[in-house]
Each structure stands twice: as C-alpha cells, then as structure tokens.
N, C-alpha and C. Protein backbone atom coordinates (compact mmCIF):
# COMPACT_ATOMS: atom_id res chain seq x y z
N UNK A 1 23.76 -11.21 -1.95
CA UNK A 1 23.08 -10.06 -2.52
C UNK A 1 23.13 -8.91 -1.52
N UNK A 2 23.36 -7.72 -2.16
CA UNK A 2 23.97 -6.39 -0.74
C UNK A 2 22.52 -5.82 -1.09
N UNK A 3 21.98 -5.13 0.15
CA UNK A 3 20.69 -4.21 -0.24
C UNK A 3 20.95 -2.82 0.50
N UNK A 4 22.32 -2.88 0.07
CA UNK A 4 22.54 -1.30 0.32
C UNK A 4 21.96 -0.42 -0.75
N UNK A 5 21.57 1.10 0.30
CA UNK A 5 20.63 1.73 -0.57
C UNK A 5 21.79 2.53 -1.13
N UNK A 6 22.05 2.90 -2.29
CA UNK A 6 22.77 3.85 -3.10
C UNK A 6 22.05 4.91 -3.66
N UNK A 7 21.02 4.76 -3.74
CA UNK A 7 20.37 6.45 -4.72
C UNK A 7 19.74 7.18 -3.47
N UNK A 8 20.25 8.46 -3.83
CA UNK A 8 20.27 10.23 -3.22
C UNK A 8 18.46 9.66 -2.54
N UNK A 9 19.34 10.47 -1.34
CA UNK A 9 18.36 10.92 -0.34
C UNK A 9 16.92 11.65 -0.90
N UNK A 10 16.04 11.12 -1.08
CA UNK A 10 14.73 11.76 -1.51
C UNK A 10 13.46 12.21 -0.53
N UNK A 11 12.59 12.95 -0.88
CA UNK A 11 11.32 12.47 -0.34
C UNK A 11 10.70 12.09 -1.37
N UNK A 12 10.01 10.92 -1.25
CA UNK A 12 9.06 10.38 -2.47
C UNK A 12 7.81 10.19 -2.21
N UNK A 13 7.03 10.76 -3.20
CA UNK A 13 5.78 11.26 -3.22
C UNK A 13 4.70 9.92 -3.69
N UNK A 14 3.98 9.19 -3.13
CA UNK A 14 3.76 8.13 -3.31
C UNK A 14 1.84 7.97 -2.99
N UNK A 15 1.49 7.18 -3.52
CA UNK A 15 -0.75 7.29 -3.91
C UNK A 15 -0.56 5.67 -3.68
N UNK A 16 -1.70 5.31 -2.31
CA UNK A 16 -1.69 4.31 -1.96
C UNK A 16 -3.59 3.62 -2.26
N UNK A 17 -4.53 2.73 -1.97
CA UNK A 17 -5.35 2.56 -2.37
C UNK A 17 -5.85 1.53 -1.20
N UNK A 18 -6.75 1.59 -0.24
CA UNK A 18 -6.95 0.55 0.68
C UNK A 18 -7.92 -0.81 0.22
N UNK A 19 -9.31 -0.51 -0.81
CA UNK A 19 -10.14 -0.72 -1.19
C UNK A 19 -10.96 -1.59 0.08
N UNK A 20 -11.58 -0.81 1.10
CA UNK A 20 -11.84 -1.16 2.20
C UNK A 20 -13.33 -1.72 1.77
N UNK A 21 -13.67 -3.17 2.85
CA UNK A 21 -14.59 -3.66 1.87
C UNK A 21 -15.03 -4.80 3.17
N UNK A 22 -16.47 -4.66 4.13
CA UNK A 22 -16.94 -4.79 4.91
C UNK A 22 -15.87 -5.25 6.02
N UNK A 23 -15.05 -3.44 6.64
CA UNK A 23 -13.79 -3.71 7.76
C UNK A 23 -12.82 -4.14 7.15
N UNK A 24 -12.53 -4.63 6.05
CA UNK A 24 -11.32 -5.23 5.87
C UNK A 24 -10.59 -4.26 4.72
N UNK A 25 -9.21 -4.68 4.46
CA UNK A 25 -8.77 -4.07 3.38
C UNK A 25 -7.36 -4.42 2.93
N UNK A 26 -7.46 -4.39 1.22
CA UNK A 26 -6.42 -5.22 1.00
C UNK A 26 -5.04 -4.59 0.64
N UNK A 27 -4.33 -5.21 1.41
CA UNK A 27 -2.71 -5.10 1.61
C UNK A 27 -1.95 -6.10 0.97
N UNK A 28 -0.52 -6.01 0.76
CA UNK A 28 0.23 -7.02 0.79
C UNK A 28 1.78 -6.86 1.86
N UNK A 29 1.82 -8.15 2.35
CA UNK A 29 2.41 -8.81 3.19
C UNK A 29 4.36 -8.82 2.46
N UNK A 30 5.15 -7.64 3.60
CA UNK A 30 6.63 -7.98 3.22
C UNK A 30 6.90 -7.88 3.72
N UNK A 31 8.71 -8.01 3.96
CA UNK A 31 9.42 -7.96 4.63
C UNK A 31 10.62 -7.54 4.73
N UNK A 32 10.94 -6.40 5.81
CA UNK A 32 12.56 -6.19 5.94
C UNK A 32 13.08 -7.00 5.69
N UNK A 33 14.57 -6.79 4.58
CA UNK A 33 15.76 -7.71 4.69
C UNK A 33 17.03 -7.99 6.02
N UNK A 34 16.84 -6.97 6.63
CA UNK A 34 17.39 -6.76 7.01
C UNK A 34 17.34 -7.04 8.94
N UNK A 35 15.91 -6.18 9.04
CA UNK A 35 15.70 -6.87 10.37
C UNK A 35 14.60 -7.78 10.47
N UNK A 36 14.06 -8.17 9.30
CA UNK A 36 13.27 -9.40 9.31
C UNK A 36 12.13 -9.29 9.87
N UNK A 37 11.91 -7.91 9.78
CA UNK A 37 10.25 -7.65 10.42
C UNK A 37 9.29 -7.91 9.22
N UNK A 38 7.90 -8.54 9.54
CA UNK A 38 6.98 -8.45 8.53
C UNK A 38 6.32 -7.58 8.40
N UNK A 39 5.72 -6.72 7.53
CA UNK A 39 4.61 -5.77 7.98
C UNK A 39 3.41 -5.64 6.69
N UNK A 40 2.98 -4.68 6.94
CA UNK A 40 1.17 -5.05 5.51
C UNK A 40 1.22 -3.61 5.33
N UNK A 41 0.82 -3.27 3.55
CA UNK A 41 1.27 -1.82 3.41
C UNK A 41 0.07 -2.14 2.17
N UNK A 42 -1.00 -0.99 2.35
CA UNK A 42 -1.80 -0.82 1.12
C UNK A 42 -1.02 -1.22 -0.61
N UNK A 43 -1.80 -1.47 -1.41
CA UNK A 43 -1.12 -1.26 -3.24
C UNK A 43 -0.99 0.11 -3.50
N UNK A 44 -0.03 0.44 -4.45
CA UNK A 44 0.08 1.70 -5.10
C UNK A 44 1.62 1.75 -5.25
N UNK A 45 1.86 3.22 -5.33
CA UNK A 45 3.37 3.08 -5.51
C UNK A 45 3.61 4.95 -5.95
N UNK A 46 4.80 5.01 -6.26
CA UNK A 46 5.16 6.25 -6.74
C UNK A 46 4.87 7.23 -7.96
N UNK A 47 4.52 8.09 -7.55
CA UNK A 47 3.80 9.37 -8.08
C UNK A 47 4.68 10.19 -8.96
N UNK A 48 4.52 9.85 -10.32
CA UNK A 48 4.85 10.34 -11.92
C UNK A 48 4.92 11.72 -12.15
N UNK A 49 5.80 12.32 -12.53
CA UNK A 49 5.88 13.91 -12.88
C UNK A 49 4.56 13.83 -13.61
N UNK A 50 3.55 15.16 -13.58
CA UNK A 50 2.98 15.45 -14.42
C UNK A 50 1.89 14.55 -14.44
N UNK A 51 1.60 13.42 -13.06
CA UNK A 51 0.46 12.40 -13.15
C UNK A 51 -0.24 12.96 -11.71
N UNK A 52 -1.17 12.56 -11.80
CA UNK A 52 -2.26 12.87 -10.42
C UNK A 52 -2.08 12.18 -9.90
N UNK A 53 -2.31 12.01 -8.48
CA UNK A 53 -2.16 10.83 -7.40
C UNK A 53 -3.42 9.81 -7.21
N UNK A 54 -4.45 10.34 -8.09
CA UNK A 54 -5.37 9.41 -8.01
C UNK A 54 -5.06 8.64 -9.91
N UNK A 55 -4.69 9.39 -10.47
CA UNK A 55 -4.10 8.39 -11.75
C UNK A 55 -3.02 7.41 -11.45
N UNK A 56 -2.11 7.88 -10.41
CA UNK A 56 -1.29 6.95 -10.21
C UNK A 56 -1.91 5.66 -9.71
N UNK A 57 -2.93 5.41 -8.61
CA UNK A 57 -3.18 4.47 -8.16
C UNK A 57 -4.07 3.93 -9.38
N UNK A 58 -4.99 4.17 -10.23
CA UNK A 58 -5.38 3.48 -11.08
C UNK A 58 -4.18 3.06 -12.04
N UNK A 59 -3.48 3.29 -12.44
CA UNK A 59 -1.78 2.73 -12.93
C UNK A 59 -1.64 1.71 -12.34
N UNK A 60 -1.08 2.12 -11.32
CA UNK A 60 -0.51 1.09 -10.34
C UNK A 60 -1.20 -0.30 -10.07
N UNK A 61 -2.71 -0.08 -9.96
CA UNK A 61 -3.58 -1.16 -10.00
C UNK A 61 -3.95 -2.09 -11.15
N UNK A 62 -3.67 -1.23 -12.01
CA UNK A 62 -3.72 -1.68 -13.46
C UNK A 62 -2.18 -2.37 -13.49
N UNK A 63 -1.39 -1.71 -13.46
CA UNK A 63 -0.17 -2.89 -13.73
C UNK A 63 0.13 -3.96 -12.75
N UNK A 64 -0.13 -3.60 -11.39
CA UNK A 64 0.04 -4.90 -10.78
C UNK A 64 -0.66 -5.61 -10.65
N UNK A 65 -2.72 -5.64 -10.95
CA UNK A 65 -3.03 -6.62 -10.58
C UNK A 65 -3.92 -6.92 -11.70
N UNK A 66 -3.58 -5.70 -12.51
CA UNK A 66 -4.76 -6.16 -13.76
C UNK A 66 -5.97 -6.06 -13.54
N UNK A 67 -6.29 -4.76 -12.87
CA UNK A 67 -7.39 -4.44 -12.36
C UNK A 67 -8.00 -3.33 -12.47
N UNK A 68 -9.50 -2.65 -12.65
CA UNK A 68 -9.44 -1.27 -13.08
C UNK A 68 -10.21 -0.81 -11.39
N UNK A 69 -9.44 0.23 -10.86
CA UNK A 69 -10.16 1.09 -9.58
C UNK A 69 -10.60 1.88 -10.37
N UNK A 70 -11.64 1.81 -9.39
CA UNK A 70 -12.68 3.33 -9.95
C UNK A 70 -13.23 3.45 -8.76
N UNK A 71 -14.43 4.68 -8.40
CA UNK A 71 -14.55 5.16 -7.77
C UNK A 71 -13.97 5.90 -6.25
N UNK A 72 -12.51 6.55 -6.72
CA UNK A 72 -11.38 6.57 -5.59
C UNK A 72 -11.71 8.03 -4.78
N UNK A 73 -11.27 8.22 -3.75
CA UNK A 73 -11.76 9.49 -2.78
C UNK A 73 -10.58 9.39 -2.11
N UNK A 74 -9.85 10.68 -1.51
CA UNK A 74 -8.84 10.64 -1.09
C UNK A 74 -9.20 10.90 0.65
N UNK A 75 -8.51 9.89 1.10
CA UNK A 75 -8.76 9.50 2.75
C UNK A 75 -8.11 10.81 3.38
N UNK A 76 -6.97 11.29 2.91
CA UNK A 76 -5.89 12.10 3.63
C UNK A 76 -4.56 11.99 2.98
N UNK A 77 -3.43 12.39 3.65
CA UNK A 77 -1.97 12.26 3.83
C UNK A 77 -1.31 12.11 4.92
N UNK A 78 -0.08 11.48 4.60
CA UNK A 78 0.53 11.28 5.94
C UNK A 78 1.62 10.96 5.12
N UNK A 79 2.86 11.48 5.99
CA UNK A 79 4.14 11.83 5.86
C UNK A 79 4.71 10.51 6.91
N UNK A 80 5.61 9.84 5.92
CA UNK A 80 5.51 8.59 6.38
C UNK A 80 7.78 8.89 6.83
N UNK A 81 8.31 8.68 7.98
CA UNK A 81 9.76 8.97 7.84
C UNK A 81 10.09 6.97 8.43
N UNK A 82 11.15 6.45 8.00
CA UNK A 82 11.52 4.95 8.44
C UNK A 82 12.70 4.32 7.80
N UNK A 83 12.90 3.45 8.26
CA UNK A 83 14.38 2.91 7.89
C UNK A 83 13.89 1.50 7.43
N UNK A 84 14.15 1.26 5.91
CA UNK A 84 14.19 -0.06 5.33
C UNK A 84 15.31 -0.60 4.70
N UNK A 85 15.80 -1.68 5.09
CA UNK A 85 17.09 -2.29 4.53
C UNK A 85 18.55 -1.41 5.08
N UNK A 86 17.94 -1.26 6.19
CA UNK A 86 19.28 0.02 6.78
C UNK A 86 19.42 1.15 6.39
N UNK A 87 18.57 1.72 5.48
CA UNK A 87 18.80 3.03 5.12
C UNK A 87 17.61 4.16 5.25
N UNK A 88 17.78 5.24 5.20
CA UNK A 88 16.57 6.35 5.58
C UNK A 88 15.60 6.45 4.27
N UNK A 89 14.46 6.49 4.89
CA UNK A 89 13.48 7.03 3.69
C UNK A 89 12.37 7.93 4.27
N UNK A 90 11.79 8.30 3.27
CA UNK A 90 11.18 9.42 3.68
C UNK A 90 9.79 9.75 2.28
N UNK A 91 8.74 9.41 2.95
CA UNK A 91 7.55 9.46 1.84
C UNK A 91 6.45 10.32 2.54
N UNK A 92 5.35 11.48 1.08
CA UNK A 92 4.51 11.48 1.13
C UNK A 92 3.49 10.88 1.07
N UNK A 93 2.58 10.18 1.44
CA UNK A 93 1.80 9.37 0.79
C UNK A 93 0.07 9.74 0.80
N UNK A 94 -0.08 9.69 -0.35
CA UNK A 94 -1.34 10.39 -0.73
C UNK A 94 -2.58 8.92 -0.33
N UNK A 95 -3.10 8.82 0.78
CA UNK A 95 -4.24 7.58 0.99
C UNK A 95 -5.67 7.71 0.01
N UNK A 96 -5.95 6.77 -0.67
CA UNK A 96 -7.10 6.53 -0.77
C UNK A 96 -8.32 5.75 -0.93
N UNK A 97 -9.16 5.27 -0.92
CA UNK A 97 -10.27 4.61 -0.70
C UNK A 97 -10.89 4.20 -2.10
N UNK A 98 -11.30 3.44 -2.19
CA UNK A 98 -11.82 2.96 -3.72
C UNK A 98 -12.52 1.34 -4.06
N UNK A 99 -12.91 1.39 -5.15
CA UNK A 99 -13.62 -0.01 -5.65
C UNK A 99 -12.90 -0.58 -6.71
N UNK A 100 -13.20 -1.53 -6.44
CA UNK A 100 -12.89 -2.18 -7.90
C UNK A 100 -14.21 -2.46 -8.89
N UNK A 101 -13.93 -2.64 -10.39
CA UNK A 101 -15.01 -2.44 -11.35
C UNK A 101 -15.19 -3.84 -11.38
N UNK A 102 -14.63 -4.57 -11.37
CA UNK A 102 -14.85 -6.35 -11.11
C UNK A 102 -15.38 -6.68 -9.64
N UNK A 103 -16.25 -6.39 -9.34
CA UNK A 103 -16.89 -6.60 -7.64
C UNK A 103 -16.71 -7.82 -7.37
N UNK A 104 -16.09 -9.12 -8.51
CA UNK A 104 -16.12 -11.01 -7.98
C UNK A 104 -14.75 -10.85 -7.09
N UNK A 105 -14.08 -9.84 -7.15
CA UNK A 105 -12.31 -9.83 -6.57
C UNK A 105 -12.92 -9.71 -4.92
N UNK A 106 -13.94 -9.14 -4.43
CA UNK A 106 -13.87 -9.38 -3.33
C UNK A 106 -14.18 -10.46 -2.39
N UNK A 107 -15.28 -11.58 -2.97
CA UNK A 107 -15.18 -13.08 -2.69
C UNK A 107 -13.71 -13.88 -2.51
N UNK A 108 -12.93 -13.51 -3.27
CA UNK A 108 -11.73 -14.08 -3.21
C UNK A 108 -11.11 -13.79 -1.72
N UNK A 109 -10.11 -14.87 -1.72
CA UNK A 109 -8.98 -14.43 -0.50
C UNK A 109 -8.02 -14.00 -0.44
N UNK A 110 -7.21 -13.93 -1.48
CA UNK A 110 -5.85 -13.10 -2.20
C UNK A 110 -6.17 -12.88 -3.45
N UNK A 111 -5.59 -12.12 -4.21
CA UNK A 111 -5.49 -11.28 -5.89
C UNK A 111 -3.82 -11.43 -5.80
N UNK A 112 -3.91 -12.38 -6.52
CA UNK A 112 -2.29 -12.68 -7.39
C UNK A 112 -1.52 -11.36 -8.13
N UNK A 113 -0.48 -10.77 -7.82
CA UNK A 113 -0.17 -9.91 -8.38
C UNK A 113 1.49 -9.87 -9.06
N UNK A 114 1.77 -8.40 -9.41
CA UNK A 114 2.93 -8.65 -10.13
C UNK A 114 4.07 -7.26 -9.69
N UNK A 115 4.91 -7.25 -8.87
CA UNK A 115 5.63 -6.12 -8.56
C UNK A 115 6.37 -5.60 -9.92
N UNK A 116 6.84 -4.39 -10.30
CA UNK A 116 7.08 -3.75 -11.40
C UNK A 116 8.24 -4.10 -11.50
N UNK A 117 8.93 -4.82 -10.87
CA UNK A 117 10.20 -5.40 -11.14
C UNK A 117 9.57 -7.50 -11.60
N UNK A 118 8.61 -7.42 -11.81
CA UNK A 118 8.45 -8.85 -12.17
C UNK A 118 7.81 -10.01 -11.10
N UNK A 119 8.31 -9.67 -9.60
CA UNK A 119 8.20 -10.10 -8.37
C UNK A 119 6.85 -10.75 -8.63
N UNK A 120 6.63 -12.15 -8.31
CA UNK A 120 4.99 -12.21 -7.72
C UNK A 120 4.52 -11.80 -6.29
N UNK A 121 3.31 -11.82 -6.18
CA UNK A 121 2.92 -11.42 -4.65
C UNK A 121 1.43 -11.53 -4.83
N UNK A 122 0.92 -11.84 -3.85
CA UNK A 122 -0.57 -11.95 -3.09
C UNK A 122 -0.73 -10.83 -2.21
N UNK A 123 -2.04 -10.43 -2.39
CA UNK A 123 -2.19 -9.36 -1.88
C UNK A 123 -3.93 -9.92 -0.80
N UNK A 124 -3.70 -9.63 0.29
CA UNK A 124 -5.00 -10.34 1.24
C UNK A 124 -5.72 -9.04 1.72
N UNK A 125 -6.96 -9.70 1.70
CA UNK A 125 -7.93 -9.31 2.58
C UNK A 125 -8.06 -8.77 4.05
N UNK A 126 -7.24 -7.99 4.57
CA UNK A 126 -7.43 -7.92 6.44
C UNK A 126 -7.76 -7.06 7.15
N UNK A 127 -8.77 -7.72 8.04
CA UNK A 127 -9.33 -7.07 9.17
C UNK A 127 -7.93 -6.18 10.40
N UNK A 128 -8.56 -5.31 11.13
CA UNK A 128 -7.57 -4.44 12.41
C UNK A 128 -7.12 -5.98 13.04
N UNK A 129 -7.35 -6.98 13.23
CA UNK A 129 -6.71 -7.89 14.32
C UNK A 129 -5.33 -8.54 13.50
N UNK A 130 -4.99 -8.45 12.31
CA UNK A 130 -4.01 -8.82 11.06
C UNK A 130 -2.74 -7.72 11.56
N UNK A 131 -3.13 -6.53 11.97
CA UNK A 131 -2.23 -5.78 12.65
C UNK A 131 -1.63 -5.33 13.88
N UNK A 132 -0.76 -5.48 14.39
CA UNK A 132 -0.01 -5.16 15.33
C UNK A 132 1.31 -4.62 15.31
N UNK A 133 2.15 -4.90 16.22
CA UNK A 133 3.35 -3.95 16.66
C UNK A 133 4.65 -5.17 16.35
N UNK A 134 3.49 -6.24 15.61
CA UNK A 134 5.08 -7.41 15.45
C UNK A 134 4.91 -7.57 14.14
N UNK A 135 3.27 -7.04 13.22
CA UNK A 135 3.05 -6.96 11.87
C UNK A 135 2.40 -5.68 12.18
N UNK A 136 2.73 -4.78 11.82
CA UNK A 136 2.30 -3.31 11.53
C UNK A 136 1.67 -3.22 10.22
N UNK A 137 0.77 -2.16 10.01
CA UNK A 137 0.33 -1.60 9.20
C UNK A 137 1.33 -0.59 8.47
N UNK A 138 1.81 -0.58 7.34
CA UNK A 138 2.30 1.21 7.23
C UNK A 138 1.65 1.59 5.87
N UNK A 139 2.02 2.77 5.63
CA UNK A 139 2.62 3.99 6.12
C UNK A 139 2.35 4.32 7.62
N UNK A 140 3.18 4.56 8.62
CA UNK A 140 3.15 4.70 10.48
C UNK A 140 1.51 6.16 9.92
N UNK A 141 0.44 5.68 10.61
CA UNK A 141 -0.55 6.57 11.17
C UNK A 141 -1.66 5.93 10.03
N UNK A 142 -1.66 5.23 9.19
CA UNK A 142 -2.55 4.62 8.55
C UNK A 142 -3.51 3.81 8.74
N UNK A 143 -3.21 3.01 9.91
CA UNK A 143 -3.95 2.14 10.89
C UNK A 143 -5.17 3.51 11.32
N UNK A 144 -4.60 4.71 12.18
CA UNK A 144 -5.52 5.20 12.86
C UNK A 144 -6.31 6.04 12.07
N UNK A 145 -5.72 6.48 10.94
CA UNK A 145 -6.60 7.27 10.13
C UNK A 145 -7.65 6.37 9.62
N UNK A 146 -7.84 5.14 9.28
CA UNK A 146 -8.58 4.32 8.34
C UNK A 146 -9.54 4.12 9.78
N UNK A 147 -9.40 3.65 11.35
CA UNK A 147 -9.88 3.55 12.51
C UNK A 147 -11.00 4.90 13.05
N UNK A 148 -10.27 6.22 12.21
CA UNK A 148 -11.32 7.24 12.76
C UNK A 148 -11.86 7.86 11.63
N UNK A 149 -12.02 7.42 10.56
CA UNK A 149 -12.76 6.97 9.47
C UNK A 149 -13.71 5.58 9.18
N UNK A 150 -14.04 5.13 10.33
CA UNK A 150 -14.53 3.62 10.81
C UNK A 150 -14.11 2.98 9.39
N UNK A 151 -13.14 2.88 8.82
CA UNK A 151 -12.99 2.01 7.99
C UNK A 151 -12.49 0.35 7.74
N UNK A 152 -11.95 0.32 9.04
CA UNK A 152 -11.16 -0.75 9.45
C UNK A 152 -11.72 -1.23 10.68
N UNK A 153 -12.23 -2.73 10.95
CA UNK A 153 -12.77 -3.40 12.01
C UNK A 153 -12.11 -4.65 12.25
C-alpha cells in the first residue's frame, strides 16, 4: 500500500475539541506510516464551506462517536506546519473546549469510535504525563496552550 500524498498543496482549515475533564482530555492515539512515530491529537476534523468551526466539531463528534457536544468555547488557534507520511501539510486549527450532553462518557476509559473512512478507533482519557517528545501532543503548541489555560494536569 503507497501513502504517497497526491492532492494539491493546501492549507486546511480544521475545529478540534479537547473536552477537558478533571486535567485530562480526550484524544486519540496514531501513527505515522512512515516514521512510525506515535502521537495523541484532540477529535474533530475539517472545516466545511459555509459551516462554523464550532458546527464542525459538533459534526464531527456526532459522526464519529455518536455523541452530542454542547457547551463549546473556543480555546484559541494555532497554525499547525508538519510532515505526515512524507509529505507537507499545513493546518489552521480552530481549538476548543466543551462537554458532552451524556456526562456517563466520562467514567469510561475509552469511547469507541468511527473514522469517516469507516476506521475503528478508541479515543482515551489523558493526563500532561501521556505526553512527550516520543508521544507528542499535536497540533505542535497545543500542549502549552491547554497548560496556560490550566487545563491539562
């Protein structure tokens, strides 16, 4: 299987969702193909002509985990530049903060989910010690924004 990137150089405009929830907050866990790094990246995804960036993440949450966010506040932005699967990318990403309307999802330890290509995935619970420089956090500056926002412990 080749994971060469073929579609035009973009910047893509992208609404992420931490749902930070005593220090912790849930991510899911992937991985370069290529150089086999792991790393943890908030839910959400790419931002719809003509959709808000806080509609997107209720979308997004809704289709992957079957879940309704509500109460969302936007943390910031950060302009995210990196190389995945060997090739350049380049994202806005709109951060934000939020609940879920089902409050039993946070007892749990993963929320079973569904990538828009079908993919399954678990999405965990994690505290600042889940991250480092051999499992990073991204979008790169997300760690410190959520840190001087005491959101992350």
């Amino acid at each position: 299987m080749s994971h060469a990137y073929t579609a035009p150089l973009r910047i893509r405009p992208l609404a992420i969702c931490i749902f930070s929830h005593q220090g912790r907050i849930l991510v899911n866990a992937a991985q370069d193909p290529v150089t086999q790094q792991t790393f943890f990246r908030p839910l959400g995804g790419g931002i719809e002509f003509g959709e808000t960036s806080a509609a997107t993440v209720t979308r997004e949450i809704r289709e992957e985990l079957g879940l309704e966010a509500v109460e969302l506040r936007l943390l910031g932005t950060l302009e995210n530049l990196f190389t995945y699967c060997g090739a350049p990318h380049h994202e806005i990403v709109q951060v934000y903060d939020g609940a879920f309307a089902n409050r039993s999802v946070y007892g749990r330890q993963f929320l079973e989910g569904q990538e828009s290509d079908g993919a399954p995935f678990r999405a965990y619970w994690c505290g600042q010690d889940s991250f480092s420089s051999a499992t990073p956090l991204y979008p790169t500056g997300l760690q410190e924004l959520l840190e001087a926002k005491q959101l992350l412990k």
